[in-house]
C-alpha atoms as a PDB file:
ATOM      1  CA  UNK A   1     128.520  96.120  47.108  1.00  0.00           C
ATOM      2  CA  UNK A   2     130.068  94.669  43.957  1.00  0.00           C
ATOM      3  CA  UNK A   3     132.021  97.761  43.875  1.00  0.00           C
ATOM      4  CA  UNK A   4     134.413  97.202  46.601  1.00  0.00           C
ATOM      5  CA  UNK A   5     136.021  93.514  44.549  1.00  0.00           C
ATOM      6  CA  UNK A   6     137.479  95.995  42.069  1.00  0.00           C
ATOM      7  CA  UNK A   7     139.342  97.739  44.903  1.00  0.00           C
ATOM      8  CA  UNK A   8     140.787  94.738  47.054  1.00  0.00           C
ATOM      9  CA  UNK A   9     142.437  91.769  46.131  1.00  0.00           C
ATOM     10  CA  UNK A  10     144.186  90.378  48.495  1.00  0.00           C
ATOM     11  CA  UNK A  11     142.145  90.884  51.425  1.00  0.00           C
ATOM     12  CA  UNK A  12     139.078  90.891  49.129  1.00  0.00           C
ATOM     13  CA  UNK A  13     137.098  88.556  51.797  1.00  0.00           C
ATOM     14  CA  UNK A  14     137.614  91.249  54.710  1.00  0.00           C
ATOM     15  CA  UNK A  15     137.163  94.651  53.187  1.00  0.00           C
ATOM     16  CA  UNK A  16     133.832  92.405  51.639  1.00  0.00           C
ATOM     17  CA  UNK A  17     133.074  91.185  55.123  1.00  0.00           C
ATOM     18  CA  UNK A  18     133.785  95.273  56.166  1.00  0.00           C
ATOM     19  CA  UNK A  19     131.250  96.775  54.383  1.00  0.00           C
ATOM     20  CA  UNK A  20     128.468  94.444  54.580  1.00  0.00           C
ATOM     21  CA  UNK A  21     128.669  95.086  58.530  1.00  0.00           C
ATOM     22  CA  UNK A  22     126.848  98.106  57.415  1.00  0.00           C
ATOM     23  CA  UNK A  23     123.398  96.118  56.520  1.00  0.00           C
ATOM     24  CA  UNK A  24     123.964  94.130  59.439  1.00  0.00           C
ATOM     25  CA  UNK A  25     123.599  97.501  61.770  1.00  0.00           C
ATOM     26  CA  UNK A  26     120.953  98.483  59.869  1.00  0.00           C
ATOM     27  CA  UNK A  27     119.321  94.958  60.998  1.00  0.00           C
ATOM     28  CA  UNK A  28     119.912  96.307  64.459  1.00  0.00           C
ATOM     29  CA  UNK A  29     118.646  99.525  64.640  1.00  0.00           C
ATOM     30  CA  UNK A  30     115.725  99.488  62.176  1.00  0.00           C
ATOM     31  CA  UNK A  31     113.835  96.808  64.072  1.00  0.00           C
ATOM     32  CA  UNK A  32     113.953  98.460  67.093  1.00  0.00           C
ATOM     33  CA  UNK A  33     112.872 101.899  65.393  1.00  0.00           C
ATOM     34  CA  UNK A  34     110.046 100.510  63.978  1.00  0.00           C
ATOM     35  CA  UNK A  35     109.183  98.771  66.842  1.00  0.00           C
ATOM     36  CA  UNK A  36     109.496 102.616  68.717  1.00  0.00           C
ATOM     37  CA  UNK A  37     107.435 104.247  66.103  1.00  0.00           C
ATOM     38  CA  UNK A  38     104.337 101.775  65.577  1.00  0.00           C
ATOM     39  CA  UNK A  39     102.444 102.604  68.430  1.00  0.00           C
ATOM     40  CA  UNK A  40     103.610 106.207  67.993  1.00  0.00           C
ATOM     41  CA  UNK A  41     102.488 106.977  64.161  1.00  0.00           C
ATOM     42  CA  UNK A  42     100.854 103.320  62.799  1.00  0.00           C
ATOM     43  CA  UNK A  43     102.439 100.838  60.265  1.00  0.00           C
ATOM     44  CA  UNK A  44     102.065 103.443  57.320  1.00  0.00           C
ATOM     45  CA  UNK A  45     104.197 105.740  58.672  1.00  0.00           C
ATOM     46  CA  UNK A  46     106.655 103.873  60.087  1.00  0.00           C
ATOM     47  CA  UNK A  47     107.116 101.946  56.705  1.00  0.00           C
ATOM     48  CA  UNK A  48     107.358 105.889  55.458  1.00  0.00           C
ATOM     49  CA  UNK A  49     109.702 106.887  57.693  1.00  0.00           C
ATOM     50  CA  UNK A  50     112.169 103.815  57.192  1.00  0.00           C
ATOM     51  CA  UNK A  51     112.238 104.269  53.642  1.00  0.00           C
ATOM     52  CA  UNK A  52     112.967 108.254  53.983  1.00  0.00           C
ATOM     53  CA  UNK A  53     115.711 107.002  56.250  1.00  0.00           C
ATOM     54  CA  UNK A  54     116.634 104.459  53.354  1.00  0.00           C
ATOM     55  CA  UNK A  55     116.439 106.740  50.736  1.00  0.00           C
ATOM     56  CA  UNK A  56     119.367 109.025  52.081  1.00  0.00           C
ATOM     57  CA  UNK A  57     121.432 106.312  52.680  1.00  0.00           C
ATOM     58  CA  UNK A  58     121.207 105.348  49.261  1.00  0.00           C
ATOM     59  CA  UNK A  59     121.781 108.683  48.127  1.00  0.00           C
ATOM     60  CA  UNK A  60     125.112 109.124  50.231  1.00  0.00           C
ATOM     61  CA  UNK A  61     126.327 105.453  49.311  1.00  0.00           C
ATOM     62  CA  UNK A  62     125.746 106.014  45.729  1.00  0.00           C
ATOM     63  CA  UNK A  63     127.831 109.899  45.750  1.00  0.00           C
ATOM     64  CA  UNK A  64     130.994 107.610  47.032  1.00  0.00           C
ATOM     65  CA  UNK A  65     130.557 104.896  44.661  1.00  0.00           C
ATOM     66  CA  UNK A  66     133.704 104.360  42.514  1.00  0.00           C
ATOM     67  CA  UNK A  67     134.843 101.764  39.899  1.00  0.00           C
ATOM     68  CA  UNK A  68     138.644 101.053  39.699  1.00  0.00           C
ATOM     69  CA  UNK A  69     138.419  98.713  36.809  1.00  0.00           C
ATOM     70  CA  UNK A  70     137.616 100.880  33.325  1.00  0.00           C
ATOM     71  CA  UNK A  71     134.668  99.706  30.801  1.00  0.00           C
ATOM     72  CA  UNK A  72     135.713  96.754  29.057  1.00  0.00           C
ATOM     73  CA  UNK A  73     135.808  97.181  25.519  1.00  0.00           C
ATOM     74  CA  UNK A  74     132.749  97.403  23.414  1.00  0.00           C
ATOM     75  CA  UNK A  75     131.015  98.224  26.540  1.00  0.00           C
ATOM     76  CA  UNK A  76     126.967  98.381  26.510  1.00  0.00           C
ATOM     77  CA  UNK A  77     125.854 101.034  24.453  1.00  0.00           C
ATOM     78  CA  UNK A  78     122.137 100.112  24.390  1.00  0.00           C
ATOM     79  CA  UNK A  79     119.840  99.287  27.383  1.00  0.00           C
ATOM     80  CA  UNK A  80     119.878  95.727  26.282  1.00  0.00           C
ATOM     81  CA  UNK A  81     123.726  95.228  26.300  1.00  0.00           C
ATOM     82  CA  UNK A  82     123.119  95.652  30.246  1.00  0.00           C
ATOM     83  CA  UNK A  83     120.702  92.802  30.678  1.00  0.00           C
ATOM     84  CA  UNK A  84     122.517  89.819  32.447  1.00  0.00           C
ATOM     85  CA  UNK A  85     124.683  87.632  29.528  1.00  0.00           C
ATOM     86  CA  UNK A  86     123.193  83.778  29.298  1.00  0.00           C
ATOM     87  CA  UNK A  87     126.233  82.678  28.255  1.00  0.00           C
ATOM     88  CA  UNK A  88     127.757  83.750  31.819  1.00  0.00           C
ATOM     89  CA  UNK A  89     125.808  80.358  32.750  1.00  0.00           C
ATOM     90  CA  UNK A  90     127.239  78.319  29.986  1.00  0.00           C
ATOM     91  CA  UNK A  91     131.094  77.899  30.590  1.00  0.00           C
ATOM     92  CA  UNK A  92     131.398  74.297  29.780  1.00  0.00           C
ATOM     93  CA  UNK A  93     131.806  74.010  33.476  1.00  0.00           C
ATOM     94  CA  UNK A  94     128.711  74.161  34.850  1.00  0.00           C
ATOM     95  CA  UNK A  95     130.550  76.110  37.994  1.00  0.00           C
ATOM     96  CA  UNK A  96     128.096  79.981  37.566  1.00  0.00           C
ATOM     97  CA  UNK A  97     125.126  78.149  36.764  1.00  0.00           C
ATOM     98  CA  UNK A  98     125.204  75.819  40.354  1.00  0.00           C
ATOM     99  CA  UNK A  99     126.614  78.447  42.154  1.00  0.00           C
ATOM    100  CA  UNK A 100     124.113  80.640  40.997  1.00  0.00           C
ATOM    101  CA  UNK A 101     121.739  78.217  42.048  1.00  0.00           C
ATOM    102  CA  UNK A 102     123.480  77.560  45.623  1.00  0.00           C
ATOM    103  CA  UNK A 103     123.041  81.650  45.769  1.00  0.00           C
ATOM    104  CA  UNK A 104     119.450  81.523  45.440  1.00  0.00           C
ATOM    105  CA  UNK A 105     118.750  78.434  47.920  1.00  0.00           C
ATOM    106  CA  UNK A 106     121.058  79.929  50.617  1.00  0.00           C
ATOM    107  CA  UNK A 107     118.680  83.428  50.154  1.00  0.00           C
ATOM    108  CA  UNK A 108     115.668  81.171  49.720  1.00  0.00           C
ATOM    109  CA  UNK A 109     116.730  80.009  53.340  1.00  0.00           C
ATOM    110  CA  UNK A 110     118.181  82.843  54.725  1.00  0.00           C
ATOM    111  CA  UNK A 111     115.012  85.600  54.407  1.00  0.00           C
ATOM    112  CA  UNK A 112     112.944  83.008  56.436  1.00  0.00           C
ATOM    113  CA  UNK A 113     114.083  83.157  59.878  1.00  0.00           C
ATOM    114  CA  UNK A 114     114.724  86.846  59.516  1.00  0.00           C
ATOM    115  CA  UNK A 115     110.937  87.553  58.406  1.00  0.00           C
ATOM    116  CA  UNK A 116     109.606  84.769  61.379  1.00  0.00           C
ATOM    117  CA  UNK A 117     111.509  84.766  64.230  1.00  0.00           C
ATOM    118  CA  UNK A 118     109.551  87.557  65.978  1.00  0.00           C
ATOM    119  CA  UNK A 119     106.180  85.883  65.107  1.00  0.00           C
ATOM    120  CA  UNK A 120     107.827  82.876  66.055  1.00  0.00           C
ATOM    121  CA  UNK A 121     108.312  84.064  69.418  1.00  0.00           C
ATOM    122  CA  UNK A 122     104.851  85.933  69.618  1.00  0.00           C
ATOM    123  CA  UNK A 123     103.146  82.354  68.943  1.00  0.00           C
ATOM    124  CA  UNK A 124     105.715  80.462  71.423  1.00  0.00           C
ATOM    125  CA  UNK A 125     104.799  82.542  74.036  1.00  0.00           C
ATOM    126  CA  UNK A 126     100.738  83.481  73.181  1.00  0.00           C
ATOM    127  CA  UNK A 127     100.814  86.840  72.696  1.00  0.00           C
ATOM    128  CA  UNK A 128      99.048  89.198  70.449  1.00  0.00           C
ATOM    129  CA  UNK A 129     101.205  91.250  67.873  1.00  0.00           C
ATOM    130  CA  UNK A 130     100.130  94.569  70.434  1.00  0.00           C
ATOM    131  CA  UNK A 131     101.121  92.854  73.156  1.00  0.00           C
ATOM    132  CA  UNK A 132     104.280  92.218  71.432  1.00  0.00           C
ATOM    133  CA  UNK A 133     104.906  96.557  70.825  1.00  0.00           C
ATOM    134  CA  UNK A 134     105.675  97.334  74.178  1.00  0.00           C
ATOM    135  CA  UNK A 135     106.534  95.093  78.074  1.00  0.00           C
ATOM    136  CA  UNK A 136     108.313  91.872  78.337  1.00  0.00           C
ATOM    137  CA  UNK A 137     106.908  90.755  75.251  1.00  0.00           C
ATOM    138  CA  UNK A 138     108.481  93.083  72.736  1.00  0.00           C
ATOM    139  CA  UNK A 139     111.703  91.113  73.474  1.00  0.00           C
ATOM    140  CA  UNK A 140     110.139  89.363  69.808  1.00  0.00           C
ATOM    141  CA  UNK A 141     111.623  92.028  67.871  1.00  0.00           C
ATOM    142  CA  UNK A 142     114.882  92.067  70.119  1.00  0.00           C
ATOM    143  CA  UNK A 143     115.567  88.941  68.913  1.00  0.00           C
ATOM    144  CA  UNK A 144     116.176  90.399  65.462  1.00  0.00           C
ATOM    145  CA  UNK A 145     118.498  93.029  66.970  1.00  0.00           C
ATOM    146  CA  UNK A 146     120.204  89.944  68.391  1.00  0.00           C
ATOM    147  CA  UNK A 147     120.275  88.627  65.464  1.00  0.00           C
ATOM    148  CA  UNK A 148     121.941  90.953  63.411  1.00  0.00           C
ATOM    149  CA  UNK A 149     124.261  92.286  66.020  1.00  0.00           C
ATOM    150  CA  UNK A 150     126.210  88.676  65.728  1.00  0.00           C
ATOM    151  CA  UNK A 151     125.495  89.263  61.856  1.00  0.00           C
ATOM    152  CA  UNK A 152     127.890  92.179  61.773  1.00  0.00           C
ATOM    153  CA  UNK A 153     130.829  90.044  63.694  1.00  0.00           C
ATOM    154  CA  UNK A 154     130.003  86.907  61.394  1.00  0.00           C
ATOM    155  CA  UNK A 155     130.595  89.038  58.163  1.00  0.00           C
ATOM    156  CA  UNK A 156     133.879  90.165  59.003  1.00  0.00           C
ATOM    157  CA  UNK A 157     135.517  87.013  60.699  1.00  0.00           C
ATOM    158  CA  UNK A 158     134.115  85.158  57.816  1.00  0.00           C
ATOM    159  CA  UNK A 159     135.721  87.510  55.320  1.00  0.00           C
ATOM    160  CA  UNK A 160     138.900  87.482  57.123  1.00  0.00           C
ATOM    161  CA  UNK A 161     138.719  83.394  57.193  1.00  0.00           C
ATOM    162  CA  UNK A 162     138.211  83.222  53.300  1.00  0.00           C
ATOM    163  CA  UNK A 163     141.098  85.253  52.782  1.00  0.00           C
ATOM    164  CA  UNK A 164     143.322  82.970  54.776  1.00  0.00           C
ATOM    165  CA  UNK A 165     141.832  79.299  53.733  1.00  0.00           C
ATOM    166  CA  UNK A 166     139.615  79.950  50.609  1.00  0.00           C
ATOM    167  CA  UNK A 167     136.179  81.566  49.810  1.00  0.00           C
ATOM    168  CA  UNK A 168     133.885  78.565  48.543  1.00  0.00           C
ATOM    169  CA  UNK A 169     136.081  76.648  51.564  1.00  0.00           C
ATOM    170  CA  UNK A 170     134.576  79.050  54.355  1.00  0.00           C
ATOM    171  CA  UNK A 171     131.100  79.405  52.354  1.00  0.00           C
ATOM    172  CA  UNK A 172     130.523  75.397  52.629  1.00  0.00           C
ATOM    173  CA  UNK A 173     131.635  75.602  56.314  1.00  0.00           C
ATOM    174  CA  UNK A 174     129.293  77.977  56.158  1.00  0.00           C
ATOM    175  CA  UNK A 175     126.406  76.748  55.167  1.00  0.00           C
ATOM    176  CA  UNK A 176     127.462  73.507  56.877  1.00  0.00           C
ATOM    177  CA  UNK A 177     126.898  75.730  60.720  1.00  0.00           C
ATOM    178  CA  UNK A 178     123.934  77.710  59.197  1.00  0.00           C
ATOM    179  CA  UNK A 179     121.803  73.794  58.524  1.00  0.00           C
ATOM    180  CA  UNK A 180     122.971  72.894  61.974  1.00  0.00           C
ATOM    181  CA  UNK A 181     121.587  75.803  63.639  1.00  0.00           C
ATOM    182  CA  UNK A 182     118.059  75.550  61.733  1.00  0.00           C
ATOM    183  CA  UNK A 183     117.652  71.711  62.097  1.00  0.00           C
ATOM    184  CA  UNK A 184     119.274  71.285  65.078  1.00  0.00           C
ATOM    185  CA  UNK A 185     118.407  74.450  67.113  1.00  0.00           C
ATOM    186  CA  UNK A 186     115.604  75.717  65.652  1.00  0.00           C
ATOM    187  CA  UNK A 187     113.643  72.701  64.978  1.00  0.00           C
ATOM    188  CA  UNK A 188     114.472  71.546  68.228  1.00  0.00           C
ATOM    189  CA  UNK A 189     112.689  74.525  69.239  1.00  0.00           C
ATOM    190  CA  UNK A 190     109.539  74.112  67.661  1.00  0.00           C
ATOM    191  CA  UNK A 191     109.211  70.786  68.875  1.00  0.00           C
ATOM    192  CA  UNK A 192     110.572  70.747  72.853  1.00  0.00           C
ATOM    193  CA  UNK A 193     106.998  71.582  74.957  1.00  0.00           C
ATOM    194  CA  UNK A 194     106.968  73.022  77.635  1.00  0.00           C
ATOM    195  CA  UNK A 195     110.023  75.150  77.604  1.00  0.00           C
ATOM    196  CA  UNK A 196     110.672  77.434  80.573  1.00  0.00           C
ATOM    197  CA  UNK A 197     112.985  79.809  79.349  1.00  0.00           C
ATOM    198  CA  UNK A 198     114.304  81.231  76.233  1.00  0.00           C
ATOM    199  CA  UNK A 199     117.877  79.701  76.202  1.00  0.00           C
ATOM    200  CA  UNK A 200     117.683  77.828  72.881  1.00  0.00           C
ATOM    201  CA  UNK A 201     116.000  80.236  71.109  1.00  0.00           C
ATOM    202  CA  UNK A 202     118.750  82.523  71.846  1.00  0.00           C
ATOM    203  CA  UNK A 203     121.513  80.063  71.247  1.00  0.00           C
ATOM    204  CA  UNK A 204     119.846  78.868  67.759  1.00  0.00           C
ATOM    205  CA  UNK A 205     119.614  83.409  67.055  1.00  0.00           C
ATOM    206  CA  UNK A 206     123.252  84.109  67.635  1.00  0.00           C
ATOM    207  CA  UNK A 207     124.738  81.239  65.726  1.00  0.00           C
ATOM    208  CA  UNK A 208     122.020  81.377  63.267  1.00  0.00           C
ATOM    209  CA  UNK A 209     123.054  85.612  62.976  1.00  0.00           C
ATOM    210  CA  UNK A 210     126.612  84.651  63.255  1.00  0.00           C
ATOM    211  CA  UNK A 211     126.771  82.086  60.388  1.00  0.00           C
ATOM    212  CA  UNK A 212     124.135  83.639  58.000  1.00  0.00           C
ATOM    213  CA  UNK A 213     126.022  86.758  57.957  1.00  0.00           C
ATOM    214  CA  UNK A 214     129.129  85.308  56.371  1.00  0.00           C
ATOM    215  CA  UNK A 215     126.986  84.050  53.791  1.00  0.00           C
ATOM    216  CA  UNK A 216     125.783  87.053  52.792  1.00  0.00           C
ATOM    217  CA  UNK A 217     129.591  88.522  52.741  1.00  0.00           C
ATOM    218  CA  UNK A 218     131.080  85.537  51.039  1.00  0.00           C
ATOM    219  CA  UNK A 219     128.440  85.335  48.144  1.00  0.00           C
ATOM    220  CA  UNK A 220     130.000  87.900  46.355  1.00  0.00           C
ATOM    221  CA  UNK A 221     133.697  86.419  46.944  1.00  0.00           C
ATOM    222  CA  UNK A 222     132.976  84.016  46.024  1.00  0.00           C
ATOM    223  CA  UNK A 223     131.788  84.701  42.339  1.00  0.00           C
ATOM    224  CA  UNK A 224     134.644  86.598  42.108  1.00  0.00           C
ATOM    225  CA  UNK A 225     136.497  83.426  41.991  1.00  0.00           C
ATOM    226  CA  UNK A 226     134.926  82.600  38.952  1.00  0.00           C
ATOM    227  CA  UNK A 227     136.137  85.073  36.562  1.00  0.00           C
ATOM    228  CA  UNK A 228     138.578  88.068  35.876  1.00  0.00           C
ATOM    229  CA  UNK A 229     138.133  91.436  37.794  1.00  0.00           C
ATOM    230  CA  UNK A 230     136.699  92.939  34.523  1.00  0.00           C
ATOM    231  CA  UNK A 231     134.298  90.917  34.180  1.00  0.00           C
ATOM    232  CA  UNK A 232     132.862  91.033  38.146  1.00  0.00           C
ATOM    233  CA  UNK A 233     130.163  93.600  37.357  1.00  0.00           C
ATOM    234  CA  UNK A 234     128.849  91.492  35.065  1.00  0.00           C
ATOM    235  CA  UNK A 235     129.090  87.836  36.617  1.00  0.00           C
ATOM    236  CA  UNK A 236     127.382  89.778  40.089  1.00  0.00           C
ATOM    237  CA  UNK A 237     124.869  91.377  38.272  1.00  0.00           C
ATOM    238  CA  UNK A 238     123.979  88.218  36.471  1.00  0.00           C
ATOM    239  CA  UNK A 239     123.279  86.133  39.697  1.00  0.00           C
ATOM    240  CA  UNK A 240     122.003  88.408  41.161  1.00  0.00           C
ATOM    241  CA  UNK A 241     119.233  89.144  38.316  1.00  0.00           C
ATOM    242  CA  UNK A 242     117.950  85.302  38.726  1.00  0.00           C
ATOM    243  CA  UNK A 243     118.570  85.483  42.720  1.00  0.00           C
ATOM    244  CA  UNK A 244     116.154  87.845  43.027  1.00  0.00           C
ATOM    245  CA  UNK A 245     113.146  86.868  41.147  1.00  0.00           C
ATOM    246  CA  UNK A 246     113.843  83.233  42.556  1.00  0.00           C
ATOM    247  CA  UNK A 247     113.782  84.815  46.354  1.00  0.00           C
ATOM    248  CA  UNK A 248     110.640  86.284  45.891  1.00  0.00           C
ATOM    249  CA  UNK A 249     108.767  83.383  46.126  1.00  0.00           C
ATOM    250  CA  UNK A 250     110.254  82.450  49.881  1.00  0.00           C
ATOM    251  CA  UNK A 251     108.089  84.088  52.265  1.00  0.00           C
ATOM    252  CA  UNK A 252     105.070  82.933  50.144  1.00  0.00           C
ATOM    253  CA  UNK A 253     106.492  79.470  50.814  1.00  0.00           C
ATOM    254  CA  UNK A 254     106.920  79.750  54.323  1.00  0.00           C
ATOM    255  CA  UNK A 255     103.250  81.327  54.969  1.00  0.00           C
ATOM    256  CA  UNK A 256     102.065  78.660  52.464  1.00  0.00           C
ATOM    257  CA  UNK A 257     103.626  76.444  54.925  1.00  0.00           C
ATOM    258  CA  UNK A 258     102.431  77.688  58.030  1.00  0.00           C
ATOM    259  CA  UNK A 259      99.023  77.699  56.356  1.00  0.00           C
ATOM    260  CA  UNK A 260      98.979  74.321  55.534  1.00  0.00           C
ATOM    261  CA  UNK A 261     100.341  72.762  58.974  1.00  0.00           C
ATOM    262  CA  UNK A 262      97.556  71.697  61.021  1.00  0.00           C
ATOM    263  CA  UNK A 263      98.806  72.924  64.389  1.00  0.00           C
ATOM    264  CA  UNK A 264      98.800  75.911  66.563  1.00  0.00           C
ATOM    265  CA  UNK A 265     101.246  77.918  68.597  1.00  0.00           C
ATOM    266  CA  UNK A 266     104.879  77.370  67.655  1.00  0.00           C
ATOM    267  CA  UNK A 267     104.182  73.641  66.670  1.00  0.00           C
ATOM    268  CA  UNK A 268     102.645  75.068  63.379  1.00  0.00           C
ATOM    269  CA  UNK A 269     106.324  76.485  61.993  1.00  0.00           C
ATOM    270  CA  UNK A 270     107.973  73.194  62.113  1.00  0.00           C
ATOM    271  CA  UNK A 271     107.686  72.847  58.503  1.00  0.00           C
ATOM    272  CA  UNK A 272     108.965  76.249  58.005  1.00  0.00           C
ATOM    273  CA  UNK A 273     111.998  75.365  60.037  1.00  0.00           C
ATOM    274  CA  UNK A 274     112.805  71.693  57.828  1.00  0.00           C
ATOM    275  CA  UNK A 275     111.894  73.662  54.129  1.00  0.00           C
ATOM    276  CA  UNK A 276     114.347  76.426  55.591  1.00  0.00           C
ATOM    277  CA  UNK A 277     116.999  73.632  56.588  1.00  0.00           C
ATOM    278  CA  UNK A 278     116.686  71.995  53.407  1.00  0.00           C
ATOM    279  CA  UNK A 279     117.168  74.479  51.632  1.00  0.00           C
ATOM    280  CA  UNK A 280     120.643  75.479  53.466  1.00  0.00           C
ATOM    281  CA  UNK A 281     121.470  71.631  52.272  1.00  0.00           C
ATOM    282  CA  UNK A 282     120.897  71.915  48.948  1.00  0.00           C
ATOM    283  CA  UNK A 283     122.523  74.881  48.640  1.00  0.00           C
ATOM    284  CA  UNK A 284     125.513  73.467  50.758  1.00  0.00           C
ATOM    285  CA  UNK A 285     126.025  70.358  47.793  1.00  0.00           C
ATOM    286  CA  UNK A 286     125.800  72.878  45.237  1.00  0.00           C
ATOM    287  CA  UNK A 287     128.935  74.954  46.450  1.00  0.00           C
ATOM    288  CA  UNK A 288     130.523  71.195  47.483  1.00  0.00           C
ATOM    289  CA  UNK A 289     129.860  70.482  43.758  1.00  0.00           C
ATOM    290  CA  UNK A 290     131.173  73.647  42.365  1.00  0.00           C
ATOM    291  CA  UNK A 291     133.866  73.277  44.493  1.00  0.00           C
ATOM    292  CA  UNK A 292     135.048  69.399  43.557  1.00  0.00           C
ATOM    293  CA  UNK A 293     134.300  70.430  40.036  1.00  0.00           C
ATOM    294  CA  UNK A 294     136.835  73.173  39.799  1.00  0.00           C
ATOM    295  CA  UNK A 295     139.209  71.885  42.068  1.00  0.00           C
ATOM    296  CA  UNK A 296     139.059  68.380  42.725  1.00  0.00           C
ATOM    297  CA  UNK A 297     138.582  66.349  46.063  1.00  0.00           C
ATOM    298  CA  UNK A 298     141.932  67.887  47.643  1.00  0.00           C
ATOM    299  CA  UNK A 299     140.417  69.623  50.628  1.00  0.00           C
ATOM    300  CA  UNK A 300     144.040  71.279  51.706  1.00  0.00           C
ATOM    301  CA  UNK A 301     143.769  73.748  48.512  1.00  0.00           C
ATOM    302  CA  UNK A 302     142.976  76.739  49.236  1.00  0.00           C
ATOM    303  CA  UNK A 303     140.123  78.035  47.048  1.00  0.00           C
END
């Protein structure tokens, strides 16, 4: 995805917010085929059969692929020139490092919810994972359907919105919405008994889908802010490199979680739901930091 910064500058936040619509469709439809195929073939095939499906998809995105910007200068020419550069991290302001840091706490938070909300719902209502393939009940993995469907609008009017008023501006809005919806919705959730219809569970999925999207389309506008188009590939691929061994450890955390809460039903997942909240804070003061520290407390600049 780092690929389409070199191509847009102007609009940078909408062509971003463009093509990440295509993972959010993907959110759509691969829920519900896997939810088609387990009874049909069992989880080892289905797993099989999504990654066959994944496979091409990489194949054909990687044929298109296409850099605009030339190699730098003195470009790698061993396999350790193309390791991620520490001293991306040390700019004398701090600004890569946090944000780097508000990357990985906003995908610490964000693969939660994705990974629980159909157990969630399984538990809320007392159903069995079978019962939960097929009937009323397989509205659990609807939900993530749902959930990506207002993913793919939230990616592209959030890209539009950074374009027009700033990209770490519409990333801390943001992440501002996305702790709302967790603490307020989602939490509120867990702990309202009793509850005879789905209504905020929906509500706290489509703003939850809406808002999370833009994150994931803003992230990468967002580093793009922080240095010269020639130097994108590298800045992205250096976040990204400590994003993702940091992000491994957040489902482990949330089933730690659930482990550890002595409850049952959806009551247990209430500490799943604050961790996942508090996260989106933390990450929210890190962009707020990043963003006083480049540019001051004047709110009006667009940035």
């Amino acid at each position: 995805m780092g690929c389409v910064a070199h191509w847009f500058m102007e609009r940078r936040g909408l062509a971003s917010g463009i093509a990440f619509i295509g993972g959010g469709f993907g959110g759509v439809l691969f829920p519900l085929m896997i939810q088609s195929l387990l009874p049909k073939v069992g989880w080892g095939w289905s797993i099989r059969i999504l990654g066959f499906v994944l496979l091409v998809l990489c194949a054909i995105n990687v044929k298109f692929c296409r850099s605009r910007v030339p190699p730098r200068k003195g470009a790698a020419s061993t396999w350790r020139d193309t390791l991620p550069d520490p001293q991306i991290f040390m700019d004398g302001t701090g600004a890569m490092a946090v944000t780097t840091a508000g990357v990985l706490l906003t995908d610490l938070a964000y693969f939660i919810p994705i990974t629980y909300t159909p157990s969630y719902y399984i538990d809320r209502q007392h159903l069995s994972q079978e019962e939960a393939l097929t009937g009323p009940a397989a509205f659990a993995y609807q939900l993530l359907a749902i959930l990506n469907a207002a993913s793919c609008v939230g990616r592209c009017v959030a890209g539009d919105l950074a374009d027009r008023f700033g990209r770490y501006n519409t990333m801390i809005v943001s992440l501002f919405l996305c702790t709302i919806s967790v603490l307020c919705f989602w939490l509120s959730d867990v702990y309202l008994l009793n509850l005879s219809n789905d209504a905020l569970l929906v509500v706290f999925v489509l703003l939850f889908g809406f808002v999370s999207g833009s994150n994931v389309s803003l992230t990468p506008i967002c580093l793009g802010q922080l240095c010269e188009t020639q130097e994108y590939g590298r800045y992205y691929a250096s976040c990204f490199t400590v994003v993702a061994f940091g992000v491994l450890g957040s489902i482990p955390i949330a089933g730690g979680l659930l482990e550890v809460v002595e409850a049952t039903g959806k009551e247990r997942y209430w500490g799943v739901a604050l961790f996942t909240g508090l996260s989106y804070v933390a990450a929210l003061l890190c962009f707020i930091w990043v963003r006083i520290k480049v540019k001051g407390w004047g709110w009006t600049t667009k940035w």
